[in-house]
C-alpha atoms as a PDB file:
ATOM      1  CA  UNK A   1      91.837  85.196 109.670  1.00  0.00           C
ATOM      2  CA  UNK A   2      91.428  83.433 106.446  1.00  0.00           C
ATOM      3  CA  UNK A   3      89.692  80.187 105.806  1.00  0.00           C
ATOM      4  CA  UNK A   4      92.727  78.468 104.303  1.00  0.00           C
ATOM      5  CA  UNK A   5      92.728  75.411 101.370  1.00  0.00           C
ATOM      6  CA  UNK A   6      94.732  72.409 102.716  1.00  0.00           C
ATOM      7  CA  UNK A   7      95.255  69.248 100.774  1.00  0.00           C
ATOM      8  CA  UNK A   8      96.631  65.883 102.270  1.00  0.00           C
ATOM      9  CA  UNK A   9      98.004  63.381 100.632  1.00  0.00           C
ATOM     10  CA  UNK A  10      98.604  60.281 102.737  1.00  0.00           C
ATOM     11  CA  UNK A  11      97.272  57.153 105.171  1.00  0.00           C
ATOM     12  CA  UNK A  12      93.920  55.929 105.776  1.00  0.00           C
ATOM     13  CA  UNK A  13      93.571  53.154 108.405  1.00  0.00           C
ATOM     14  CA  UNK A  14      91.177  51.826 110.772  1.00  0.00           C
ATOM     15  CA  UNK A  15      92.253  51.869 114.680  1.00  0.00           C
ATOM     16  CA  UNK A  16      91.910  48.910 116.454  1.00  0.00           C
ATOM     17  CA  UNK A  17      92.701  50.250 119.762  1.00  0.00           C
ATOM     18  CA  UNK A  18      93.310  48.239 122.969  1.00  0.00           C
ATOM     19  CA  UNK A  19      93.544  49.709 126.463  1.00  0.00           C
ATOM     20  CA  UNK A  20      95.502  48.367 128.610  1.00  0.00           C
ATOM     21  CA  UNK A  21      96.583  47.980 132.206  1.00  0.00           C
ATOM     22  CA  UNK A  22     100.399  47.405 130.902  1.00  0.00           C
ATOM     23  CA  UNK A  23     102.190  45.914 127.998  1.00  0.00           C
ATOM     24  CA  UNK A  24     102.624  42.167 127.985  1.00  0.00           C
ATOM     25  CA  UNK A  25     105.666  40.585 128.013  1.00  0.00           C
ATOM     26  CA  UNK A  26     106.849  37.919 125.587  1.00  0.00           C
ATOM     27  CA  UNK A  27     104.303  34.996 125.645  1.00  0.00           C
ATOM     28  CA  UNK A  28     102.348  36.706 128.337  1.00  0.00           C
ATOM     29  CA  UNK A  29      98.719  36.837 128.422  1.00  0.00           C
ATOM     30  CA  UNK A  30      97.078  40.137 129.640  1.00  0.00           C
ATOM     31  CA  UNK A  31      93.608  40.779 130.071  1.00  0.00           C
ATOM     32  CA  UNK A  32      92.346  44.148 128.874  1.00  0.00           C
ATOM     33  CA  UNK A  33      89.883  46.387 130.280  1.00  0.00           C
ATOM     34  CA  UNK A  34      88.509  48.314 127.162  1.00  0.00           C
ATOM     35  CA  UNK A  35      88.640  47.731 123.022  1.00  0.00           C
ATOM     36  CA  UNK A  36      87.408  50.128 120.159  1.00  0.00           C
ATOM     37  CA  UNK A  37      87.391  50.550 116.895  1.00  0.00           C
ATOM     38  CA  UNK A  38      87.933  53.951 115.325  1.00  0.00           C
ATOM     39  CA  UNK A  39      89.123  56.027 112.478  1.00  0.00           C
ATOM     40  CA  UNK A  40      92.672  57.142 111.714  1.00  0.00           C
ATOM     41  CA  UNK A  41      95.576  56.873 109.470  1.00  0.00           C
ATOM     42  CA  UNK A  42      97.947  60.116 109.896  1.00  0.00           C
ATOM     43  CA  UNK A  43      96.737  61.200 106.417  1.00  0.00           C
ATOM     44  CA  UNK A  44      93.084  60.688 107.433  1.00  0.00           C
ATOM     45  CA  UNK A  45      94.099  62.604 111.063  1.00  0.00           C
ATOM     46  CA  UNK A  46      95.500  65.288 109.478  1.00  0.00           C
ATOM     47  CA  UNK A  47      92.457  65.868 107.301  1.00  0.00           C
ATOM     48  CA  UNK A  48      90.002  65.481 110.413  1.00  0.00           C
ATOM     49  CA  UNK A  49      91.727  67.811 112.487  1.00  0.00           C
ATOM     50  CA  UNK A  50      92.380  70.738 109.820  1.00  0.00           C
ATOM     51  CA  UNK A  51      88.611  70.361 108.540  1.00  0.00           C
ATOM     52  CA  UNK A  52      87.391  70.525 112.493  1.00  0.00           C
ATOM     53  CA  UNK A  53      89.155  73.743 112.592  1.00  0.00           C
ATOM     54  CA  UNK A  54      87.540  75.442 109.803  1.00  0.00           C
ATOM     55  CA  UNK A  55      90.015  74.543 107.188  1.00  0.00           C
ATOM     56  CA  UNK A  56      88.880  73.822 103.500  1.00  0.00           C
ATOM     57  CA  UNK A  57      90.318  70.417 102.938  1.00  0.00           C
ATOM     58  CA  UNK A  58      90.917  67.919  99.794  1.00  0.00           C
ATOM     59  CA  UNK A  59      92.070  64.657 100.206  1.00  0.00           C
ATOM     60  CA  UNK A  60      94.685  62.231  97.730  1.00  0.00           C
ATOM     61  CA  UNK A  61      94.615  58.789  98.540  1.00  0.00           C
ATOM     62  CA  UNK A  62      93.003  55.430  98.947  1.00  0.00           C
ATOM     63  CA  UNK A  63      91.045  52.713 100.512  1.00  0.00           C
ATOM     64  CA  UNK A  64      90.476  49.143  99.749  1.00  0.00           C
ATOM     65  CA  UNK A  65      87.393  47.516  98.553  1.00  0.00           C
ATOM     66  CA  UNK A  66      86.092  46.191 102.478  1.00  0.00           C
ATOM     67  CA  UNK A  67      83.848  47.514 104.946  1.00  0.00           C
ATOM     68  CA  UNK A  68      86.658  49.361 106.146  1.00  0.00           C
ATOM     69  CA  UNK A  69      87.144  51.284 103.141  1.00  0.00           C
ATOM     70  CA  UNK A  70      83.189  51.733 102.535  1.00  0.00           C
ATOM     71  CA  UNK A  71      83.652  53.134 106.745  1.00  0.00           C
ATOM     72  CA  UNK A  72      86.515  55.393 105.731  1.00  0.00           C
ATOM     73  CA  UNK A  73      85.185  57.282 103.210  1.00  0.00           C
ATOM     74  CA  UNK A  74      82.061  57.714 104.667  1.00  0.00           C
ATOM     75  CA  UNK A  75      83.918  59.426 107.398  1.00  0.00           C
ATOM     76  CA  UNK A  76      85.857  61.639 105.792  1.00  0.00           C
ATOM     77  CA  UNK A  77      82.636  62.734 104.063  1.00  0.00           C
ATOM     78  CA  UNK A  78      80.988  63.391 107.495  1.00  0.00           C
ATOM     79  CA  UNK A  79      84.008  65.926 107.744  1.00  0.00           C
ATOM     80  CA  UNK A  80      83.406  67.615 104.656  1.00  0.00           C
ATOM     81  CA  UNK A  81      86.201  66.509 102.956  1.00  0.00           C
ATOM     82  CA  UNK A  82      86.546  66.731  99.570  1.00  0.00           C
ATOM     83  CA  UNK A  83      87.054  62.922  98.622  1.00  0.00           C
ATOM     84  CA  UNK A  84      86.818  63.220  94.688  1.00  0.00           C
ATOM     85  CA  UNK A  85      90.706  62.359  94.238  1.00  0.00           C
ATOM     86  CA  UNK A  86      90.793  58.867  97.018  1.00  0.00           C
ATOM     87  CA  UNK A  87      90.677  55.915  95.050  1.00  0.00           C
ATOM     88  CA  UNK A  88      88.968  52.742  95.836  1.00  0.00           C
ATOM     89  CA  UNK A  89      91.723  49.716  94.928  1.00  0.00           C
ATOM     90  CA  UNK A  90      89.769  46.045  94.375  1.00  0.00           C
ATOM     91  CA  UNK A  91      91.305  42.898  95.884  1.00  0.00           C
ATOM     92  CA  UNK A  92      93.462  44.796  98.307  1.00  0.00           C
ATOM     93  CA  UNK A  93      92.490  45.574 102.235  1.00  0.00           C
ATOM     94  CA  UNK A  94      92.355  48.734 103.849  1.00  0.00           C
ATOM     95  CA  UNK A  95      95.263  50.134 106.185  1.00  0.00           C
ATOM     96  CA  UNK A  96      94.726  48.899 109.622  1.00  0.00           C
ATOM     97  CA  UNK A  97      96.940  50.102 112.892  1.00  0.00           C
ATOM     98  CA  UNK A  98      96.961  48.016 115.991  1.00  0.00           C
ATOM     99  CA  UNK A  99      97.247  50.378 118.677  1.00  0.00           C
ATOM    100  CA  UNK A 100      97.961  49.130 122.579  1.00  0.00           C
ATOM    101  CA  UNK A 101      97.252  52.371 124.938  1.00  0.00           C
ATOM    102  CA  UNK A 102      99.195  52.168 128.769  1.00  0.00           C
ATOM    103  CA  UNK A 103      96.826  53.720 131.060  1.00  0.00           C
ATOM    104  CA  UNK A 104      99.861  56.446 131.513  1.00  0.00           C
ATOM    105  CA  UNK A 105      98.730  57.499 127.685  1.00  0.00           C
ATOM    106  CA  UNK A 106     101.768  56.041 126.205  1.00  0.00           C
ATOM    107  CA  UNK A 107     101.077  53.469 123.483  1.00  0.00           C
ATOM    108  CA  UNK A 108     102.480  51.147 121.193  1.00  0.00           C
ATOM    109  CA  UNK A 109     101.265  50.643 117.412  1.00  0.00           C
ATOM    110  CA  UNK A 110     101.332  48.346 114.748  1.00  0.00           C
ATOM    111  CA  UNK A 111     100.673  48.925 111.138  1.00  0.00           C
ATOM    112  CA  UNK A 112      99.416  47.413 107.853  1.00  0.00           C
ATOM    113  CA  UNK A 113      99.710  49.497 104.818  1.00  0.00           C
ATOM    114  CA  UNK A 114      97.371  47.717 103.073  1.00  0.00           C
ATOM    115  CA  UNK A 115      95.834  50.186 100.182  1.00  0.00           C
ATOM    116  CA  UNK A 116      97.876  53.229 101.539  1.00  0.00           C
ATOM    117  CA  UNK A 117     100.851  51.346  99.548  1.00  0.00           C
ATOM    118  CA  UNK A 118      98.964  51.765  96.361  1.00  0.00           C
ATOM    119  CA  UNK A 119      98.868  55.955  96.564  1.00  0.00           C
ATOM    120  CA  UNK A 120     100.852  56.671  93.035  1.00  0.00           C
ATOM    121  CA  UNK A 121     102.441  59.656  91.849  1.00  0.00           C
ATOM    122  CA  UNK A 122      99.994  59.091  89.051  1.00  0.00           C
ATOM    123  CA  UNK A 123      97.203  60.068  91.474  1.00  0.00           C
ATOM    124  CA  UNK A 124      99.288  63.017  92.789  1.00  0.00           C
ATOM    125  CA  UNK A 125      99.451  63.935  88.791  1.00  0.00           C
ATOM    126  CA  UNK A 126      95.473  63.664  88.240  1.00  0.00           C
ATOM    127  CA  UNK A 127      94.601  65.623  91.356  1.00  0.00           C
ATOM    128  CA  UNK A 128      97.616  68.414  90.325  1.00  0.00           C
ATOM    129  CA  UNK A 129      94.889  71.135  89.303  1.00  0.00           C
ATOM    130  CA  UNK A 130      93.022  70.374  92.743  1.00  0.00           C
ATOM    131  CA  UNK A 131      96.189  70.349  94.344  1.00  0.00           C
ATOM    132  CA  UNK A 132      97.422  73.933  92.744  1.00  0.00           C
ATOM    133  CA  UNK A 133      94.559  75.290  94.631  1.00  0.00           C
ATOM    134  CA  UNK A 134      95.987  74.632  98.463  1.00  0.00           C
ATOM    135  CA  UNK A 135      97.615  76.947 100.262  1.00  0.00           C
ATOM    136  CA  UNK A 136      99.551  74.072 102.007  1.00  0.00           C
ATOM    137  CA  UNK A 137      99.864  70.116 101.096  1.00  0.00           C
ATOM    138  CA  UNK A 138     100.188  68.222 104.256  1.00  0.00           C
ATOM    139  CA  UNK A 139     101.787  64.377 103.448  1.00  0.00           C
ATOM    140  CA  UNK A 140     103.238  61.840 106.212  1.00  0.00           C
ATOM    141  CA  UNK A 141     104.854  58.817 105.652  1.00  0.00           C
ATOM    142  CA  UNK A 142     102.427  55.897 105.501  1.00  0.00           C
ATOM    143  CA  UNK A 143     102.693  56.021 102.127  1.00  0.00           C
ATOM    144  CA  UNK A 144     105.092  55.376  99.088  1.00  0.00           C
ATOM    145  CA  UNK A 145     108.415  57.545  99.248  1.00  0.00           C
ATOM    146  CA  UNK A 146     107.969  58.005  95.214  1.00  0.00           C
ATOM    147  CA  UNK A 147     104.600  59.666  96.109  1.00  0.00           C
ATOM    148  CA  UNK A 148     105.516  62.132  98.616  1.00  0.00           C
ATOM    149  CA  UNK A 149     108.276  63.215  95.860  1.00  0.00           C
ATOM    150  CA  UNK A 150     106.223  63.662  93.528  1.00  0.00           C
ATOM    151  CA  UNK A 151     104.001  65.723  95.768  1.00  0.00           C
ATOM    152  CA  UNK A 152     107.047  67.889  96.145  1.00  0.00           C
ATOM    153  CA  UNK A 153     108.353  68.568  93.048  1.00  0.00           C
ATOM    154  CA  UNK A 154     104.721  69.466  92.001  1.00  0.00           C
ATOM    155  CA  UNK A 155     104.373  71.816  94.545  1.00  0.00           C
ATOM    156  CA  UNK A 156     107.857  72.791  96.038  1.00  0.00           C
ATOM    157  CA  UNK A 157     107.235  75.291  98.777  1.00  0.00           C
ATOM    158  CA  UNK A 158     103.928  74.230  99.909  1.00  0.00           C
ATOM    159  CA  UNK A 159     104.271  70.979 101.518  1.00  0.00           C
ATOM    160  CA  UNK A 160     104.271  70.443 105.054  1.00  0.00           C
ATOM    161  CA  UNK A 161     106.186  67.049 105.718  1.00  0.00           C
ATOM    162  CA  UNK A 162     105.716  64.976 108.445  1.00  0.00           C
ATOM    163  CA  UNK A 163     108.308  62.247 108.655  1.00  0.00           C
ATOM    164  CA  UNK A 164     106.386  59.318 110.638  1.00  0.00           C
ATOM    165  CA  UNK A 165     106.770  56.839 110.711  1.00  0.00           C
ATOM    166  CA  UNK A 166     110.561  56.926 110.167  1.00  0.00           C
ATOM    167  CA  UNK A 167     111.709  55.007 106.788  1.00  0.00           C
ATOM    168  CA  UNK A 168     114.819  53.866 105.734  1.00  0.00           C
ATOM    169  CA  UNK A 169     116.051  54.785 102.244  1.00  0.00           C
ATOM    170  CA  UNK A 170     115.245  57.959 102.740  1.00  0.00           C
ATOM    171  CA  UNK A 171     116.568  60.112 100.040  1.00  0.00           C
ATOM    172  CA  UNK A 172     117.248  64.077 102.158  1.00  0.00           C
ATOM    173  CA  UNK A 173     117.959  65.459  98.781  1.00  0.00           C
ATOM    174  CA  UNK A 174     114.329  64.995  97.101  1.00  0.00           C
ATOM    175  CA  UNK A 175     113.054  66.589 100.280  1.00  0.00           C
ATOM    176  CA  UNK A 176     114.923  69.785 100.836  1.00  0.00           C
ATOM    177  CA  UNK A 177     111.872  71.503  98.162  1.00  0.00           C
ATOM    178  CA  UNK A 178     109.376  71.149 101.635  1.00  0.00           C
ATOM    179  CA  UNK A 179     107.532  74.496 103.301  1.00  0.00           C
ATOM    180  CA  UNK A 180     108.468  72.691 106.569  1.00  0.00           C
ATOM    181  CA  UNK A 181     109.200  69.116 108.251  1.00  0.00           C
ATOM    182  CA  UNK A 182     108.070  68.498 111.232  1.00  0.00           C
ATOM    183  CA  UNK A 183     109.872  65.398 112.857  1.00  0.00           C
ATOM    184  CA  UNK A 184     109.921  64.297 116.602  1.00  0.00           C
ATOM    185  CA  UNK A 185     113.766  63.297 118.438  1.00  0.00           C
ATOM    186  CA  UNK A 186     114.034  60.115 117.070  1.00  0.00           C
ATOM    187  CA  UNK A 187     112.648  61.017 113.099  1.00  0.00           C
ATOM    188  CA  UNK A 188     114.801  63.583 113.455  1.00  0.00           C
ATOM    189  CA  UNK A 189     117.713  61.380 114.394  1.00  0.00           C
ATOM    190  CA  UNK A 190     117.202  58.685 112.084  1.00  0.00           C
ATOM    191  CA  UNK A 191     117.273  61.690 109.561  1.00  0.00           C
ATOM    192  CA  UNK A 192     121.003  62.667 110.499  1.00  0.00           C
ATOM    193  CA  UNK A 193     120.014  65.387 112.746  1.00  0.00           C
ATOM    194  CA  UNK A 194     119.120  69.138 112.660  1.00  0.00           C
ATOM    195  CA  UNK A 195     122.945  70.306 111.177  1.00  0.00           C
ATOM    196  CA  UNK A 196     122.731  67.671 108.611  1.00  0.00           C
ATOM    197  CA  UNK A 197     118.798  68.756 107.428  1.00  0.00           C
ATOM    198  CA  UNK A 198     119.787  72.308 107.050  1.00  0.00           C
ATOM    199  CA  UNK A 199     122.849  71.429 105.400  1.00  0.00           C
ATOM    200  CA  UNK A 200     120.480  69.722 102.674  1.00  0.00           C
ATOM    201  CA  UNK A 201     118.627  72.711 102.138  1.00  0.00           C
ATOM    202  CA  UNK A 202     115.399  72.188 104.092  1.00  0.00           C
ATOM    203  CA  UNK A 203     114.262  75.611 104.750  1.00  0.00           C
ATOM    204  CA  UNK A 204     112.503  75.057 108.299  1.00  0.00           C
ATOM    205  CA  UNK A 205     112.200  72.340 111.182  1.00  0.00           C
ATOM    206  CA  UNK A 206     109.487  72.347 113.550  1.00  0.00           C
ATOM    207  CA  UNK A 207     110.924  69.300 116.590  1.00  0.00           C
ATOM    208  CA  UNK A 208     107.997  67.987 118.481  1.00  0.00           C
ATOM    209  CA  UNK A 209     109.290  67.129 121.688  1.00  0.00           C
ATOM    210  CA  UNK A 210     105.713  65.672 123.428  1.00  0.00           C
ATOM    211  CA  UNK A 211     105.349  67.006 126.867  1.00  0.00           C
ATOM    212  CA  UNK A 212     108.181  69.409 126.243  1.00  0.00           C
ATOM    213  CA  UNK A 213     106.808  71.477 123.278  1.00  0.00           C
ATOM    214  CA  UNK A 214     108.272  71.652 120.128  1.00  0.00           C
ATOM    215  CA  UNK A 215     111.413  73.457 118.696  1.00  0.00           C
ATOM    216  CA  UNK A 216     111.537  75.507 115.514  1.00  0.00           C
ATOM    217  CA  UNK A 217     114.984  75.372 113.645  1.00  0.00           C
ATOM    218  CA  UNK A 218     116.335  77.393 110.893  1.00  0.00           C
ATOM    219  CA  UNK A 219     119.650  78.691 109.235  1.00  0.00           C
ATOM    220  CA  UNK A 220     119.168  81.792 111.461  1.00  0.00           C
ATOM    221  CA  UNK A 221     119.139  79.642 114.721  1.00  0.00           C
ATOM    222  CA  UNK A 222     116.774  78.038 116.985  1.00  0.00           C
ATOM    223  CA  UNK A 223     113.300  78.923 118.895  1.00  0.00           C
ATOM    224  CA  UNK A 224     111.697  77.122 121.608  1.00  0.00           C
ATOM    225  CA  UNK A 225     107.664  76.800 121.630  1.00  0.00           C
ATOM    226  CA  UNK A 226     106.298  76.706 125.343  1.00  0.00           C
ATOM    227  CA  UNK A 227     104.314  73.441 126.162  1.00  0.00           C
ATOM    228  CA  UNK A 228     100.878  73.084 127.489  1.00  0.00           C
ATOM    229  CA  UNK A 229     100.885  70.773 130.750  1.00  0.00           C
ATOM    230  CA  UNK A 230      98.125  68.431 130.600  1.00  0.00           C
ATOM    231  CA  UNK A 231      97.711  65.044 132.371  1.00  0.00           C
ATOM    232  CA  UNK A 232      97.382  62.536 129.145  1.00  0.00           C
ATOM    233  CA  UNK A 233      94.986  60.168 128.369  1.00  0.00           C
ATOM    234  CA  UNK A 234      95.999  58.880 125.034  1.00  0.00           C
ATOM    235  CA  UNK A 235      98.582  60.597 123.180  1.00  0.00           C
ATOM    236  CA  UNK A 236      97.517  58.232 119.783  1.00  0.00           C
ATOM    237  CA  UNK A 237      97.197  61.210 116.938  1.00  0.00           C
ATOM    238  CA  UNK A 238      98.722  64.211 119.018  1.00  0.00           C
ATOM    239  CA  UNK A 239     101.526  64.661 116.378  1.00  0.00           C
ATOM    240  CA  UNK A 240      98.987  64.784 113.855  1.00  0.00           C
ATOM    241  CA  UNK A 241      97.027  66.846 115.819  1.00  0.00           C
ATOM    242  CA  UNK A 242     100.211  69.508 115.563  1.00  0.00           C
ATOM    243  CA  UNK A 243     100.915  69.300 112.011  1.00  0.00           C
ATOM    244  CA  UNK A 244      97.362  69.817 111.254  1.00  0.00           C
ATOM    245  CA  UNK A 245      96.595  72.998 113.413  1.00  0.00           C
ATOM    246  CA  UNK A 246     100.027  74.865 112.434  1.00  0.00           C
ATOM    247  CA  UNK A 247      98.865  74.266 108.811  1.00  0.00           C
ATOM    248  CA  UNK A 248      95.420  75.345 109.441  1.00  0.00           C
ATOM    249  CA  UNK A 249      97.133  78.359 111.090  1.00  0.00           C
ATOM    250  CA  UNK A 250      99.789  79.253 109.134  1.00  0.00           C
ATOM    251  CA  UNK A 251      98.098  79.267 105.742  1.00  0.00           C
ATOM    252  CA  UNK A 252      95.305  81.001 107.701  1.00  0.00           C
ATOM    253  CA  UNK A 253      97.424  84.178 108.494  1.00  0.00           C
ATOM    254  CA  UNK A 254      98.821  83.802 111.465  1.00  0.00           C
ATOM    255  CA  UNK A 255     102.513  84.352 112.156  1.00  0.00           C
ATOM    256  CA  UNK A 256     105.068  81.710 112.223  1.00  0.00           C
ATOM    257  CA  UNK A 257     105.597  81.346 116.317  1.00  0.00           C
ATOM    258  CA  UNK A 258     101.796  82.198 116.809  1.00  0.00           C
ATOM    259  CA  UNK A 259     100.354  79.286 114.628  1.00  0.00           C
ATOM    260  CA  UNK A 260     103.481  76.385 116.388  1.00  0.00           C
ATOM    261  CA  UNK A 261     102.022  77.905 119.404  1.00  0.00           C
ATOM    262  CA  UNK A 262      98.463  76.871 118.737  1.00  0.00           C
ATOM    263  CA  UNK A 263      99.627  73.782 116.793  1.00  0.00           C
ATOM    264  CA  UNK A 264     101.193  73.085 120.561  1.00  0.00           C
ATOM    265  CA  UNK A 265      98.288  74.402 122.351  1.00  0.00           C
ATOM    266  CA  UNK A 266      95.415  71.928 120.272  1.00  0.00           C
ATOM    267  CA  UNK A 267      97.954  69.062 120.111  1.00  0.00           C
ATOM    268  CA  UNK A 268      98.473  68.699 123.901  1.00  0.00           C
ATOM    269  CA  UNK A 269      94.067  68.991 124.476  1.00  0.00           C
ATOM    270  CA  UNK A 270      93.822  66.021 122.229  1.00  0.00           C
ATOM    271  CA  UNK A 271      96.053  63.980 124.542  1.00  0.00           C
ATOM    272  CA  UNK A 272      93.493  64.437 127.020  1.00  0.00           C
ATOM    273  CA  UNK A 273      90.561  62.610 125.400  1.00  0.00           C
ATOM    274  CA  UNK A 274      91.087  59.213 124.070  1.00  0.00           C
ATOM    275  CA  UNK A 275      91.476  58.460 120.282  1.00  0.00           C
ATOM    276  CA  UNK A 276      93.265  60.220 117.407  1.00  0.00           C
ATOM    277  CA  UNK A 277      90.513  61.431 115.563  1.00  0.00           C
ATOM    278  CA  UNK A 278      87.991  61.526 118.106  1.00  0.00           C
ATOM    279  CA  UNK A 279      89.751  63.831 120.252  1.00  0.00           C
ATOM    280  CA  UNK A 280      90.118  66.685 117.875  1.00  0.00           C
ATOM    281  CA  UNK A 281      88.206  69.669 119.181  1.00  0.00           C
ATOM    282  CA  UNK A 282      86.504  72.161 116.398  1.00  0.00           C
ATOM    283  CA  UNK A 283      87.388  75.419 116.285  1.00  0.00           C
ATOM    284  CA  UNK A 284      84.849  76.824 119.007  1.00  0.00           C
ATOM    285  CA  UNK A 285      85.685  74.208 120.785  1.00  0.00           C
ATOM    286  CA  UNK A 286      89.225  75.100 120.910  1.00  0.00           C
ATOM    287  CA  UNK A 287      89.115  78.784 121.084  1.00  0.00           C
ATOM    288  CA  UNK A 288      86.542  78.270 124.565  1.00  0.00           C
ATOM    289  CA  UNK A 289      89.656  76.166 125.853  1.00  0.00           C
ATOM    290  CA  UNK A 290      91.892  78.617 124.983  1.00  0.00           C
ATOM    291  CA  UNK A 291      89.754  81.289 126.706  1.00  0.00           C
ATOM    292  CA  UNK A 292      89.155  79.629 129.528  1.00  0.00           C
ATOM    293  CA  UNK A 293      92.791  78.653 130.389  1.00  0.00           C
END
């Protein structure tokens, strides 16, 4: 299998993530067992998770001028990301999430978009020749619509869309040009459905579905990917988790069903380690799970 080139262009945040017994109610004060403070951003997960499995990864984007930022990059770098093309922007803060975490693994999140808000298609234009390179662009949507359209018409074909978090305003027609999307139920709802998608012209939808695998959807009809029971933890970053390993997988040679099946497979192992980015496995890591189950 090749090592493929995969270039992100999206989110950088810092996790502030909160463990908790349950979620308060209105005006209720809960006491929480357990706090950290980690790195994430679905850009910035994608990028970890693809470069722990071997991938050759790039990175579009930016960071504000705060310890945050100064924490971000230095992250990525750990990662051996290539981090010429993310900007630093002065006088604005880094993205930040809020995350609460049930101890059943569900969670609830909160976002600040902070410098993510400030990736241009301008930047998308400077890093084009990097960007020409990748055998797949993965983008999200914690950043500017404009950008991720611009991402598309500059490399129709080769970008791997993942629609989260939802937006409104949505325009399906400056999106048909995608590789793949990869929504869950209710991105996918928000988005008119699967009839209306394929109506548009998008070539390919990949439906996470969580515990209940994921469902790949084309003109030709539908096929359902197997999931991997595991008993959760934190499922904070498991979609990113998915959109990065079919990526990795896909543009490194595997077959379309055999690269959503390991997207499916690594996806439901990060659920069982708290964090987004800090449950990622590398690639031995992965392949001695896979072996051993």
């Amino acid at each position: 299998m090749k090592t493929p080139r995969i270039g992100v262009v999206g989110s950088i945040n810092t996790d502030l993530v909160t463990f908790v017994a349950r979620m308060p109610e209105g005006g209720e004060t809960v006491e929480a067992p357990r706090f950290a403070i980690l790195p994430g951003g679905k850009g910035a997960n994608q990028a970890v998770a693809a470069a722990k499995l071997g991938a050759q990864v790039m990175f579009v984007g930016a960071v504000g001028d705060d310890i945050f930022g100064e924490n971000a990059l230095r992250d990525l770098a750990s990662h051996r990301i290539n981090t010429s093309h993310l900007k630093r922007v002065a006088g604005v803060a880094s993205g930040v999430a809020t995350i609460l975490v049930e101890e059943s693994g569900e969670n609830r999140i909160l976002i600040v978009k902070g410098a993510n808000g400030c990736v241009t298609p301008e930047d998308v234009e400077r890093a084009a020749p990097a960007l020409a390179k990748c055998d797949l662009i993965l983008c999200q949507f914690e950043i500017p619509l404009e950008t991720i359209y611009a991402v598309i018409r500059l490399a129709p074909g080769r970008v791997v869309l993942n629609p989260a978090p939802a937006q409104a305003g949505l325009d399906l027609a400056r999106i048909r040009d995608v590789a793949f999307l990869i929504p869950n139920e209710s991105e996918l709802a928000l988005m008119g459905g699967e009839a209306a998608l394929l109506a548009q012209g998008v070539p390919a939808l990949i439906v996470t579905l969580g515990a209940r695998g994921a469902r790949l959807v084309t003109a030709r009809g539908a096929t359902e990917i197997a999931p991997v029971p595991v008993t959760p933890v934190d499922t904070t970053g498991a979609g990113d988790a998915f959109a990065a390993a079919f990526a990795r997988y896909f543009a490194g040679g595997l077959g379309l069903e055999a690269a959503l099946g390991r997207a499916g497979a690594y996806a439901a192992l990060s659920v069982t380690r708290a964090g987004a980015q800090p449950s990622y496995l590398s690639e031995a890591e992965f392949e001695a799970a896979r072996l051993a189950s």
